[in-house]
N, C-alpha and C. Protein backbone atom coordinates (compact mmCIF):
# COMPACT_ATOMS: atom_id res chain seq x y z
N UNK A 1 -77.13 31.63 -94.76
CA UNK A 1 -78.35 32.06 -95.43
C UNK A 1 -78.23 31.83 -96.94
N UNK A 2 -79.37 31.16 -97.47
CA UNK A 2 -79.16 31.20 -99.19
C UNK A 2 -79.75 32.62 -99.86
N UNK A 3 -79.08 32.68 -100.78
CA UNK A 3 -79.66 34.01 -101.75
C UNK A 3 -80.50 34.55 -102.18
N UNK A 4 -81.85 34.89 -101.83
CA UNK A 4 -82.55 35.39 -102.50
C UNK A 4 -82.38 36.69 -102.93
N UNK A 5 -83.04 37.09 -104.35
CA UNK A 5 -83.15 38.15 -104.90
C UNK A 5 -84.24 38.96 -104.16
N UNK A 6 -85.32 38.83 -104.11
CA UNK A 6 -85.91 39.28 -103.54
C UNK A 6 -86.44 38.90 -101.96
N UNK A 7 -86.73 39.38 -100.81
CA UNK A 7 -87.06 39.81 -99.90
C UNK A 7 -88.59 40.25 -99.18
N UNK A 8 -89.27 39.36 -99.03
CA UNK A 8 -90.43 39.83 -98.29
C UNK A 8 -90.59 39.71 -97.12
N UNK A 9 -91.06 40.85 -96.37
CA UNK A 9 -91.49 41.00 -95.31
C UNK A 9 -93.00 41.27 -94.74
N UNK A 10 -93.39 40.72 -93.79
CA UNK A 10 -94.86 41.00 -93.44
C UNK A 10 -95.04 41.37 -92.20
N UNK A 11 -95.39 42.50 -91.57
CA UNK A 11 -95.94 42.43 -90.48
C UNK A 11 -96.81 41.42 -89.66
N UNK A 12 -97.65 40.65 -89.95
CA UNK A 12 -98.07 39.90 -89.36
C UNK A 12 -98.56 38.40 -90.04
N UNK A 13 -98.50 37.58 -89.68
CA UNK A 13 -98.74 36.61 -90.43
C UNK A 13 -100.43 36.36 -91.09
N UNK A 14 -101.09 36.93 -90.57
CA UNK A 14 -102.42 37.03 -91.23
C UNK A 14 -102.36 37.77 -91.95
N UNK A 15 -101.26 38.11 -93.05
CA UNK A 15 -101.19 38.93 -94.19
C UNK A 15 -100.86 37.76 -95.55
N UNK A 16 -100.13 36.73 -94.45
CA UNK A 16 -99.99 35.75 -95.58
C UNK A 16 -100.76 35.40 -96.76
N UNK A 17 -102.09 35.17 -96.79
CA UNK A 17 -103.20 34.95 -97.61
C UNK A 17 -102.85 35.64 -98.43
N UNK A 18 -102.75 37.11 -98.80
CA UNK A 18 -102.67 37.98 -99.44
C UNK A 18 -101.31 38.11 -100.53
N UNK A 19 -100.68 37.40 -99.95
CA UNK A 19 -99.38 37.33 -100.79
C UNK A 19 -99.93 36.18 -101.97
N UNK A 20 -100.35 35.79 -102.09
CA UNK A 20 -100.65 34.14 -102.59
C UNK A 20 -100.65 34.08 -104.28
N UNK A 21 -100.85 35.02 -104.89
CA UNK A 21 -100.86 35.52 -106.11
C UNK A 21 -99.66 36.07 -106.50
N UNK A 22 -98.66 37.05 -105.69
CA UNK A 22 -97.69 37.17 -105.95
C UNK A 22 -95.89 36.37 -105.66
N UNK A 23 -96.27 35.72 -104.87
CA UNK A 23 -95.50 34.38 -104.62
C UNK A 23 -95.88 33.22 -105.88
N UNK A 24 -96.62 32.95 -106.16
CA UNK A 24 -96.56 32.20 -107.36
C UNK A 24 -96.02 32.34 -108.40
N UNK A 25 -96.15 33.87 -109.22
CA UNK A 25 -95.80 34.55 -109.92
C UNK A 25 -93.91 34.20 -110.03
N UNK A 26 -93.64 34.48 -108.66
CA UNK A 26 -92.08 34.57 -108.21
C UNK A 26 -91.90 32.98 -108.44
N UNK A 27 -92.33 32.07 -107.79
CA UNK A 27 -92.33 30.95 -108.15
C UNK A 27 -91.91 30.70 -109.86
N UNK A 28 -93.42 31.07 -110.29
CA UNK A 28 -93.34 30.51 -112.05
C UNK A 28 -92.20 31.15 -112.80
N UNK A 29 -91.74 32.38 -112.13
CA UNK A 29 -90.51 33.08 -112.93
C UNK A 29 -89.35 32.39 -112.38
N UNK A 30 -89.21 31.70 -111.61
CA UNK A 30 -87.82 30.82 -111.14
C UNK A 30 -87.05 32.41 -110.57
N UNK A 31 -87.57 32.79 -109.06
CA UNK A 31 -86.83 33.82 -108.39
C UNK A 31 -86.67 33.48 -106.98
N UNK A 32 -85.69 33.55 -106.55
CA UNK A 32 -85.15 32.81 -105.16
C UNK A 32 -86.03 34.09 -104.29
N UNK A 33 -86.47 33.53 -103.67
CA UNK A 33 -87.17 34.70 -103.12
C UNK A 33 -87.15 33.97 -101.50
N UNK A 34 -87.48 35.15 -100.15
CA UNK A 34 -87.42 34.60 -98.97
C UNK A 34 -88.81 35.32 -98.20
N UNK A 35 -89.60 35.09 -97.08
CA UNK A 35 -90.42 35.64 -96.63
C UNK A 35 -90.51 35.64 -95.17
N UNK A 36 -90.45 36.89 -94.45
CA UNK A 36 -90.04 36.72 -93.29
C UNK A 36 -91.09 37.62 -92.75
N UNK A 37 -91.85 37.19 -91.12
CA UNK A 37 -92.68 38.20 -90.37
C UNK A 37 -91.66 38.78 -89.08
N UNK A 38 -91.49 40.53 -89.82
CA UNK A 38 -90.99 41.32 -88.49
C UNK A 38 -91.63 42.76 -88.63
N UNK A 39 -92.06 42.42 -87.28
CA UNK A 39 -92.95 44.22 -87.29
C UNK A 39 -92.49 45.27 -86.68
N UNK A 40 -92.46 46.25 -87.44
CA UNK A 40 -91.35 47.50 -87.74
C UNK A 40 -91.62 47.86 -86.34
N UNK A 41 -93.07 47.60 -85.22
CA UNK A 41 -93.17 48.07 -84.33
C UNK A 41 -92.41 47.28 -83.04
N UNK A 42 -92.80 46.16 -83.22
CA UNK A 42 -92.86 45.13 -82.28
C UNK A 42 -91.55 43.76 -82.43
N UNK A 43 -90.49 44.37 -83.18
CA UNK A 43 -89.49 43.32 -83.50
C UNK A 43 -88.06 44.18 -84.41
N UNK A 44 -88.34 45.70 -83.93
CA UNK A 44 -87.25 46.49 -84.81
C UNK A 44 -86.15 45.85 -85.04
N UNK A 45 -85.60 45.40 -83.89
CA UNK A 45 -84.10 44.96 -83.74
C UNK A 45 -83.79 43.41 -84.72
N UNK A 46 -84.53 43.14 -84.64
CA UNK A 46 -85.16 41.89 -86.02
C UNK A 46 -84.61 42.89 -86.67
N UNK A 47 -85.67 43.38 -87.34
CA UNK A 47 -86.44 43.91 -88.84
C UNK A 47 -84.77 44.51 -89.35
N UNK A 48 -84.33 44.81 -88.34
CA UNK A 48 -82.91 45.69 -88.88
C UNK A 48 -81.51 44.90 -89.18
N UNK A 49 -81.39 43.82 -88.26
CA UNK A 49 -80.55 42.99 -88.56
C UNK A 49 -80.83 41.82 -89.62
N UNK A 50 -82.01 41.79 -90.07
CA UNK A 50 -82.68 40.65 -90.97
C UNK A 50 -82.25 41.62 -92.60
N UNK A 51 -82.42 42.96 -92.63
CA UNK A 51 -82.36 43.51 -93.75
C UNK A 51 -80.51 43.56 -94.32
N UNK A 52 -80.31 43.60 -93.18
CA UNK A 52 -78.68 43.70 -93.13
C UNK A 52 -78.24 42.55 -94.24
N UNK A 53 -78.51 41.57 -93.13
CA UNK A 53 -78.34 40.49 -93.92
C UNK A 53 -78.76 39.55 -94.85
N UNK A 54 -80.12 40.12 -95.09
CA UNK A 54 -80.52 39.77 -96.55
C UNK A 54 -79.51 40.69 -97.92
N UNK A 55 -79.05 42.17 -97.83
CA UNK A 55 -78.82 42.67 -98.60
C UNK A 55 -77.44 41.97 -98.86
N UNK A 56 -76.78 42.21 -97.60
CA UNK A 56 -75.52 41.56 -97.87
C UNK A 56 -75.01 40.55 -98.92
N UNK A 57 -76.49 39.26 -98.84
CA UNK A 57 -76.09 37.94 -98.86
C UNK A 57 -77.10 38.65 -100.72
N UNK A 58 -77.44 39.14 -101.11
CA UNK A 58 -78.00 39.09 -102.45
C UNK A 58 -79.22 39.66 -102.87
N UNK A 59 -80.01 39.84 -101.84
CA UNK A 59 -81.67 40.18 -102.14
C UNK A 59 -81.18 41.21 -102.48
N UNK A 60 -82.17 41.74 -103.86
CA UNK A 60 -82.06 43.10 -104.47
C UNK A 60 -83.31 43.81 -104.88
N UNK A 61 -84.49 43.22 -104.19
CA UNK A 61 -85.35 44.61 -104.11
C UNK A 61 -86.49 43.58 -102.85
N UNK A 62 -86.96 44.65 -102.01
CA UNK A 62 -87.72 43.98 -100.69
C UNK A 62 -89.14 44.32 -100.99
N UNK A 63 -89.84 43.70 -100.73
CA UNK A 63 -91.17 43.93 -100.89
C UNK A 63 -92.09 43.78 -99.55
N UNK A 64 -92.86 44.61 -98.65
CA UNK A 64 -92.69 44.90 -97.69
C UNK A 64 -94.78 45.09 -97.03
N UNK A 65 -94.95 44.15 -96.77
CA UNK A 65 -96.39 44.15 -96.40
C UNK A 65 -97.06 44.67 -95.54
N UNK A 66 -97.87 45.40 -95.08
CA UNK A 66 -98.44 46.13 -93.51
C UNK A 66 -99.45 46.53 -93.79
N UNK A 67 -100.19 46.39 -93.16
CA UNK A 67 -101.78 47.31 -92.81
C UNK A 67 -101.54 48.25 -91.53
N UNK A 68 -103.19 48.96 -91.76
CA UNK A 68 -103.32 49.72 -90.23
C UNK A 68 -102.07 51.05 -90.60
N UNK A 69 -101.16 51.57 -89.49
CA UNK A 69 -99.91 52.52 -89.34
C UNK A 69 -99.39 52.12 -90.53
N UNK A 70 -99.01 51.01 -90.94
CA UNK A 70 -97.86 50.32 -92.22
C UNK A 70 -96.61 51.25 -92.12
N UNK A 71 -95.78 51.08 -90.86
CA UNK A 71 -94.40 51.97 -91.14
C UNK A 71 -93.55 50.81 -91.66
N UNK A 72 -93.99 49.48 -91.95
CA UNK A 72 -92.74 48.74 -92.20
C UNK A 72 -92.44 48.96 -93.58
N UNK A 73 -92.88 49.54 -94.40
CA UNK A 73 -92.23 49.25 -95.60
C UNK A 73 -91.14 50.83 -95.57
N UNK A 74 -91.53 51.69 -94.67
CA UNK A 74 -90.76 52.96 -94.75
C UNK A 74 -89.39 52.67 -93.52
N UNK A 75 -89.79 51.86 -92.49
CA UNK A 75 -88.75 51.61 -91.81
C UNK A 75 -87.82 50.32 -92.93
N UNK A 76 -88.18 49.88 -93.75
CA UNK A 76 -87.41 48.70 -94.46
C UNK A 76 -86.72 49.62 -95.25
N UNK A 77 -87.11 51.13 -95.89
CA UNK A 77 -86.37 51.71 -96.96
C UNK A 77 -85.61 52.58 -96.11
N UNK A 78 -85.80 52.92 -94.88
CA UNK A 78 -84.73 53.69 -93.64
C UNK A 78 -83.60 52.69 -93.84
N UNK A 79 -83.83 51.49 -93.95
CA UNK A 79 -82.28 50.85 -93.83
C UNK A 79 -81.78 50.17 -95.00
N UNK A 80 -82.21 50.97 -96.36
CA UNK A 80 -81.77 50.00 -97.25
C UNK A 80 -81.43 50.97 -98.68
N UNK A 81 -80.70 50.95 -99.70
CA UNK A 81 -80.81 52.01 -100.63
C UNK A 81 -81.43 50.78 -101.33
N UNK A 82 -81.70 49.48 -101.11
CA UNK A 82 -82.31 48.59 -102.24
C UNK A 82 -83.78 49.22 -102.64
N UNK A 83 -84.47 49.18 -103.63
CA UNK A 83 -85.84 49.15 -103.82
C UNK A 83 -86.61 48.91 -103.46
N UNK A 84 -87.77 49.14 -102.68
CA UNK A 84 -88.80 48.81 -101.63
C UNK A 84 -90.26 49.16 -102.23
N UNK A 85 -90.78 48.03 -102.35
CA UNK A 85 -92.19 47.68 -102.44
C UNK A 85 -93.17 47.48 -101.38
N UNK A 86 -93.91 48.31 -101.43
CA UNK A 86 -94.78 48.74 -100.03
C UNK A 86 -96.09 47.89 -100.44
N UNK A 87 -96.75 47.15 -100.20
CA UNK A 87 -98.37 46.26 -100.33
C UNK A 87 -99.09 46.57 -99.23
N UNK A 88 -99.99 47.65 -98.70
CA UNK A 88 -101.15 48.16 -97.97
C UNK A 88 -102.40 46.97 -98.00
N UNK A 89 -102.16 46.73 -96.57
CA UNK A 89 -103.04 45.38 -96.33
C UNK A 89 -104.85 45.79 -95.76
N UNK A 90 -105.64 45.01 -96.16
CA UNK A 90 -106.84 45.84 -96.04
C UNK A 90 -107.05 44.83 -94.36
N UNK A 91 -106.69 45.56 -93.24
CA UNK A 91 -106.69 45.30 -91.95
C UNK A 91 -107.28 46.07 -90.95
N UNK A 92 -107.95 46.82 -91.06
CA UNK A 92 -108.39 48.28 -90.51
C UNK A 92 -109.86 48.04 -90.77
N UNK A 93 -110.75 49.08 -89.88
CA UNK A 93 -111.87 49.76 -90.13
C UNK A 93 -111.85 50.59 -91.35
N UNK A 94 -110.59 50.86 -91.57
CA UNK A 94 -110.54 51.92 -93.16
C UNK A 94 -110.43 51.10 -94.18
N UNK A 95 -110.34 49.65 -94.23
CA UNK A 95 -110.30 49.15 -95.42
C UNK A 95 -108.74 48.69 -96.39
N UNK A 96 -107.73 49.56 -95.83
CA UNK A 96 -106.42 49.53 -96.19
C UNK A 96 -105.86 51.19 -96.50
N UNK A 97 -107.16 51.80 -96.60
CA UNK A 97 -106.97 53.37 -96.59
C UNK A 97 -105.78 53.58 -95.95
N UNK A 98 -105.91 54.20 -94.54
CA UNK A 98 -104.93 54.32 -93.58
C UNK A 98 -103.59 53.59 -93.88
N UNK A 99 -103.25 52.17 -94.71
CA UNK A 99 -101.85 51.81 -95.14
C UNK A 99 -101.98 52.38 -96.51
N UNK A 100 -102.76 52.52 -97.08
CA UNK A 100 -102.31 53.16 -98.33
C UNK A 100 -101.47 54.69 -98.47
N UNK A 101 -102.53 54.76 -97.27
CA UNK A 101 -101.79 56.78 -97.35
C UNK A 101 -100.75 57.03 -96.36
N UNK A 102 -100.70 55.55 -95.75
CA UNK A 102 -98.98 55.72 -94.74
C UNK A 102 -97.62 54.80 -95.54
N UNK A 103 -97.94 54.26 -96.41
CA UNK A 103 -96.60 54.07 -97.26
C UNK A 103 -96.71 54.74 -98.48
N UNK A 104 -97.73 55.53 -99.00
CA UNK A 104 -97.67 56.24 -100.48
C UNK A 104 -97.09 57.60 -100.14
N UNK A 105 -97.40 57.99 -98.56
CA UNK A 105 -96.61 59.60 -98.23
C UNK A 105 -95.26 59.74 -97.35
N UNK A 106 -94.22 58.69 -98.17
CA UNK A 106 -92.98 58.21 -97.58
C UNK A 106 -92.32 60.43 -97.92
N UNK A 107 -91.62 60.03 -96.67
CA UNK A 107 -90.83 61.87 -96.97
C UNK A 107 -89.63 61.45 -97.98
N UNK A 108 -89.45 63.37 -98.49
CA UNK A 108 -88.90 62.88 -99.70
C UNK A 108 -87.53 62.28 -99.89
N UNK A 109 -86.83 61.84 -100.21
CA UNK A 109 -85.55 61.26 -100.24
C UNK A 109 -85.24 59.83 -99.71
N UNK A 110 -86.79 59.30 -99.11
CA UNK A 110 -86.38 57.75 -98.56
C UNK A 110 -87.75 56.85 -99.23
N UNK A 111 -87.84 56.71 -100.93
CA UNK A 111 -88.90 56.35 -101.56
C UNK A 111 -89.48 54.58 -101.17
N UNK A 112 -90.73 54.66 -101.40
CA UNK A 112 -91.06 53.26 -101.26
C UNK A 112 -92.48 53.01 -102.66
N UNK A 113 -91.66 52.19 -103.39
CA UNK A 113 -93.01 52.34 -104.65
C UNK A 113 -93.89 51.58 -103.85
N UNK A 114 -95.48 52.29 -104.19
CA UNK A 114 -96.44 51.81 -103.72
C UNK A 114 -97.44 51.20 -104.88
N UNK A 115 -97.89 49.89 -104.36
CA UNK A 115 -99.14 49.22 -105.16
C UNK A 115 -100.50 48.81 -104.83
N UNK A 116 -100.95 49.34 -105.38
CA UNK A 116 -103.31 48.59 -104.65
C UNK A 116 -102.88 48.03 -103.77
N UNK A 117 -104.14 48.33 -102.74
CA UNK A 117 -104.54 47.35 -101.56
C UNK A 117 -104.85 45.97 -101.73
N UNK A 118 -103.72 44.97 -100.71
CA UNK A 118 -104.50 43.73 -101.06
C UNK A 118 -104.11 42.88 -102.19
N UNK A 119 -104.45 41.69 -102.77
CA UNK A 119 -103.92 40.69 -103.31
C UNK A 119 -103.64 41.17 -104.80
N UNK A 120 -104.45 42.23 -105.02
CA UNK A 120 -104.08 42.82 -106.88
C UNK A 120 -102.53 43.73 -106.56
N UNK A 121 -102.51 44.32 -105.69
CA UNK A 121 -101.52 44.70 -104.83
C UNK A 121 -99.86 44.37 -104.86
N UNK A 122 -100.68 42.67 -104.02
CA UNK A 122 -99.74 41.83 -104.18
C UNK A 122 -98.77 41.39 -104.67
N UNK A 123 -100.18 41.26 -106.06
CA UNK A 123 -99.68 40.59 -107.65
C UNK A 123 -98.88 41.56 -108.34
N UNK A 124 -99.02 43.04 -108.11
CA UNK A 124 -98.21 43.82 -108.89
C UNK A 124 -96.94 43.84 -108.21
N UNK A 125 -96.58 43.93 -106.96
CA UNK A 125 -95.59 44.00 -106.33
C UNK A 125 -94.66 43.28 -106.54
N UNK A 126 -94.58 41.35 -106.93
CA UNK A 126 -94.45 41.17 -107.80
C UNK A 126 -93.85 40.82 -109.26
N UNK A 127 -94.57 41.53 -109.61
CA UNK A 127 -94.66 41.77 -111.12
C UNK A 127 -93.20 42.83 -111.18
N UNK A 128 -93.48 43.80 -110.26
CA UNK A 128 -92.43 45.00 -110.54
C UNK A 128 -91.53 44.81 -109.97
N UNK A 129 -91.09 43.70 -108.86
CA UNK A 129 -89.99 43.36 -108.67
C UNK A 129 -89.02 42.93 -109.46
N UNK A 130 -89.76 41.71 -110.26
CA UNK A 130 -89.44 40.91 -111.35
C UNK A 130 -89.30 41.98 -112.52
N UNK A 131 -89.24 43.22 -112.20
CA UNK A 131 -89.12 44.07 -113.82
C UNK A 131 -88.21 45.09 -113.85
N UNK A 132 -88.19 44.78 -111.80
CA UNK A 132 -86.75 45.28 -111.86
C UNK A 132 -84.99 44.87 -111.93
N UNK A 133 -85.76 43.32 -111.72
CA UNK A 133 -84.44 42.45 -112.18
C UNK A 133 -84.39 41.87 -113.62
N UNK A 134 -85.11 42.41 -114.06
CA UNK A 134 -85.38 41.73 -115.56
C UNK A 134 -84.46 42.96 -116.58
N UNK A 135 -84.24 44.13 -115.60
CA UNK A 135 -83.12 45.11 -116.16
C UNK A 135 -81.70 44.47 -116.70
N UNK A 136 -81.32 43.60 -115.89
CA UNK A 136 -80.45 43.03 -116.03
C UNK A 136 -80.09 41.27 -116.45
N UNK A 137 -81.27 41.32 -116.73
CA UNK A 137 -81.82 39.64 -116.89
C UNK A 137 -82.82 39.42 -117.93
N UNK A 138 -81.98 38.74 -118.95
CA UNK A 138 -82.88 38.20 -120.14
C UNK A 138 -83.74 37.39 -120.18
N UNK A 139 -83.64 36.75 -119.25
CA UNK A 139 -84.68 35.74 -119.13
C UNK A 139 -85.78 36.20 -118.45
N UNK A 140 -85.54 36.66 -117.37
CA UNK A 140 -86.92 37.64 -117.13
C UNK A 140 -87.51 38.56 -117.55
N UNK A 141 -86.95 39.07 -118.39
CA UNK A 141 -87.18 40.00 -119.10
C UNK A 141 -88.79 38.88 -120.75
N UNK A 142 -87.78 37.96 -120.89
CA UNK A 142 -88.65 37.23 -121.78
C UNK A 142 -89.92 36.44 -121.26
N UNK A 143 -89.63 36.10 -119.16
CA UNK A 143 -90.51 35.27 -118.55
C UNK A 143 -91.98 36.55 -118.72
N UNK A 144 -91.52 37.70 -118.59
CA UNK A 144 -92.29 39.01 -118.52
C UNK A 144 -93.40 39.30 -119.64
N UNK A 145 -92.49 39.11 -120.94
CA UNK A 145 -93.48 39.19 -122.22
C UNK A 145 -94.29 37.62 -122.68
N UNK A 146 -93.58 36.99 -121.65
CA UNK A 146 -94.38 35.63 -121.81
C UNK A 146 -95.78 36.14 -121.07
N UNK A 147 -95.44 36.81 -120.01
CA UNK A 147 -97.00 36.37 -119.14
C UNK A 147 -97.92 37.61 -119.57
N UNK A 148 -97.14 38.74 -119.92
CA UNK A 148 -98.29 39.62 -120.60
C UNK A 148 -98.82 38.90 -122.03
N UNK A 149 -98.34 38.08 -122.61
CA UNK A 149 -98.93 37.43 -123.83
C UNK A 149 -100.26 36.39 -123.27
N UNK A 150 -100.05 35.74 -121.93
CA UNK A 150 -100.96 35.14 -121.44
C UNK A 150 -102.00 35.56 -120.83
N UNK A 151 -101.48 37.07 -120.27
CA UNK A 151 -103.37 37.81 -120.06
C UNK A 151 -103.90 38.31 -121.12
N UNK A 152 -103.21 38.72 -122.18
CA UNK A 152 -103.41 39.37 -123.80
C UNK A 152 -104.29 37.97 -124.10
N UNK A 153 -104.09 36.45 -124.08
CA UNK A 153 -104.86 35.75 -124.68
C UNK A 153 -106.16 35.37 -124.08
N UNK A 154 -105.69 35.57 -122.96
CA UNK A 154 -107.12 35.24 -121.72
C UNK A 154 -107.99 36.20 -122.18
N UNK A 155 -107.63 37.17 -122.13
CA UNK A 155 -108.76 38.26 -122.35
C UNK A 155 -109.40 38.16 -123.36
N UNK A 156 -108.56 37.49 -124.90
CA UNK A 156 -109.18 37.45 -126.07
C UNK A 156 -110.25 35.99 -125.83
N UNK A 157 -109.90 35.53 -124.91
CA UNK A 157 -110.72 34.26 -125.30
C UNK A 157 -112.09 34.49 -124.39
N UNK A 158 -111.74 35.11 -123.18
CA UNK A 158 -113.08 35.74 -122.68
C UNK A 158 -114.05 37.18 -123.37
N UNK A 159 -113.25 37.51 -124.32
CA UNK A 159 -114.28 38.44 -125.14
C UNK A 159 -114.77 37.94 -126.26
N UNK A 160 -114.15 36.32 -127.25
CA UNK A 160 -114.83 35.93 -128.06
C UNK A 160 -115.76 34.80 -127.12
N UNK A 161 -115.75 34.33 -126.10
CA UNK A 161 -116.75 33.66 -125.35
C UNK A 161 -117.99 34.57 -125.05
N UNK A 162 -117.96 35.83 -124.66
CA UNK A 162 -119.00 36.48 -123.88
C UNK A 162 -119.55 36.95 -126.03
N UNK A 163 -118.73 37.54 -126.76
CA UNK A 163 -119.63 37.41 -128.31
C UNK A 163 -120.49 36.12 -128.31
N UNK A 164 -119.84 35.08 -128.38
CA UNK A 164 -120.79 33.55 -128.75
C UNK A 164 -122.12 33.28 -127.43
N UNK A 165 -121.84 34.10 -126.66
CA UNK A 165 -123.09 33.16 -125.70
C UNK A 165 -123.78 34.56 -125.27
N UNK A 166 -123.08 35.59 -125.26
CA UNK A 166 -124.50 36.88 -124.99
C UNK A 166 -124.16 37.22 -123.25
N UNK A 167 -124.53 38.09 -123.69
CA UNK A 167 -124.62 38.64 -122.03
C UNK A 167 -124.85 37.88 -120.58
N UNK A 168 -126.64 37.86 -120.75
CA UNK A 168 -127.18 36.72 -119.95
C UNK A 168 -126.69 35.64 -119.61
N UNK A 169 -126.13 34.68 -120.40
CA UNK A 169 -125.66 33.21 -120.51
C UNK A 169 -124.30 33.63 -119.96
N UNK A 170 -123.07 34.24 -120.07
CA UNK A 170 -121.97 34.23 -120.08
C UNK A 170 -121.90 34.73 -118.56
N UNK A 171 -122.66 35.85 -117.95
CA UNK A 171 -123.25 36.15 -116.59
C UNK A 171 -123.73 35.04 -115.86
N UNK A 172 -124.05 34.46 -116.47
CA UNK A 172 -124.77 33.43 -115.42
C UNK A 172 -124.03 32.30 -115.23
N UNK A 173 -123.38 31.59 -116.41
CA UNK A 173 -122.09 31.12 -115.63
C UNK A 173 -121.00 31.62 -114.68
N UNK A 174 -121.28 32.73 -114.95
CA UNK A 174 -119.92 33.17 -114.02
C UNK A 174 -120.79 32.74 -112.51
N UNK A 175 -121.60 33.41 -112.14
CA UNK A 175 -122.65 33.50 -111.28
C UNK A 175 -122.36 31.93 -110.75
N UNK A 176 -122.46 30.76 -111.44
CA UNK A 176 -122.17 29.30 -111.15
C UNK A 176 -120.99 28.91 -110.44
């Protein structure tokens, strides 16, 4: 097995989409990262020997996808003291409700940080992976203040755009 630092897991592969924002991210920061579908329900004996040996071999924080029940990100922190990132998939009649409030009410002593439903979710998951290896890593640490400098400028350039063209006009392109 090669090394990744980080570790994702998905319950089902129609969660993939949803990752798509935060895999890039991992990408543009140069992070060995791996992505694997095992469902905490339907593939335990997986899910348990896969964590084993991701930790073993280097991954140092898992990031852990599910809708609906979502016990996988709490069964991923049952077997791991690594850091666990829980992403509540909007798969349900509830919208992602029901995974939000089944990995945000992990019991106490076996934590799983939780982030938004869904691809903003995603993107933070992430983000905070990468900020937890950036503890120990200068370069991520600098890839980090690089990309908050790049929504800091986006934003400035979409608030002196929407000044120069007005409400209406700047709406209505978007609208295009």
């Amino acid at each position: 097995m090669k090394k990744e630092l980080i570790t994702i897991i998905l319950g089902s592969d129609s969660d993939l989409a949803v990752l798509e924002g935060g895999v890039n991210l991992l990408e543009k920061a140069g992070v060995p990262y791996d992505i694997i579908i095992a469902s905490a329900h339907r593939a335990l004996p997986f899910l348990q020997k896969t964590i084993r040996e991701k930790e073993k071999n280097g991954t140092r924080v898992f990031i852990a996808a599910a809708g609906m029940a979502a016990a996988l990100p709490g069964v991923v922190a049952a077997e791991t003291t690594a850091p666990v990132i829980g992403i509540p998939i909007d798969s349900s009649a509830l919208k992602g409700a029901d995974a939000l409030y089944s990995i945000v009410q992990m019991p106490g002593g076996v934590p799983v940080a939780t982030v938004a439903i869904g691809k903003a979710g995603a993107l933070n998951a992430a983000i905070l992976a990468v900020e937890i290896l950036a503890i120990s890593d200068k370069k991520l640490k600098m890839f980090l203040k690089a990309h908050r400098k790049e929504m800091y400028e986006g934003i400035m350039k979409k608030s002196a755009k929407l000044k120069a063209k007005g409400f209406k006009k700047y709406l209505a392109e978007q609208k295009n």
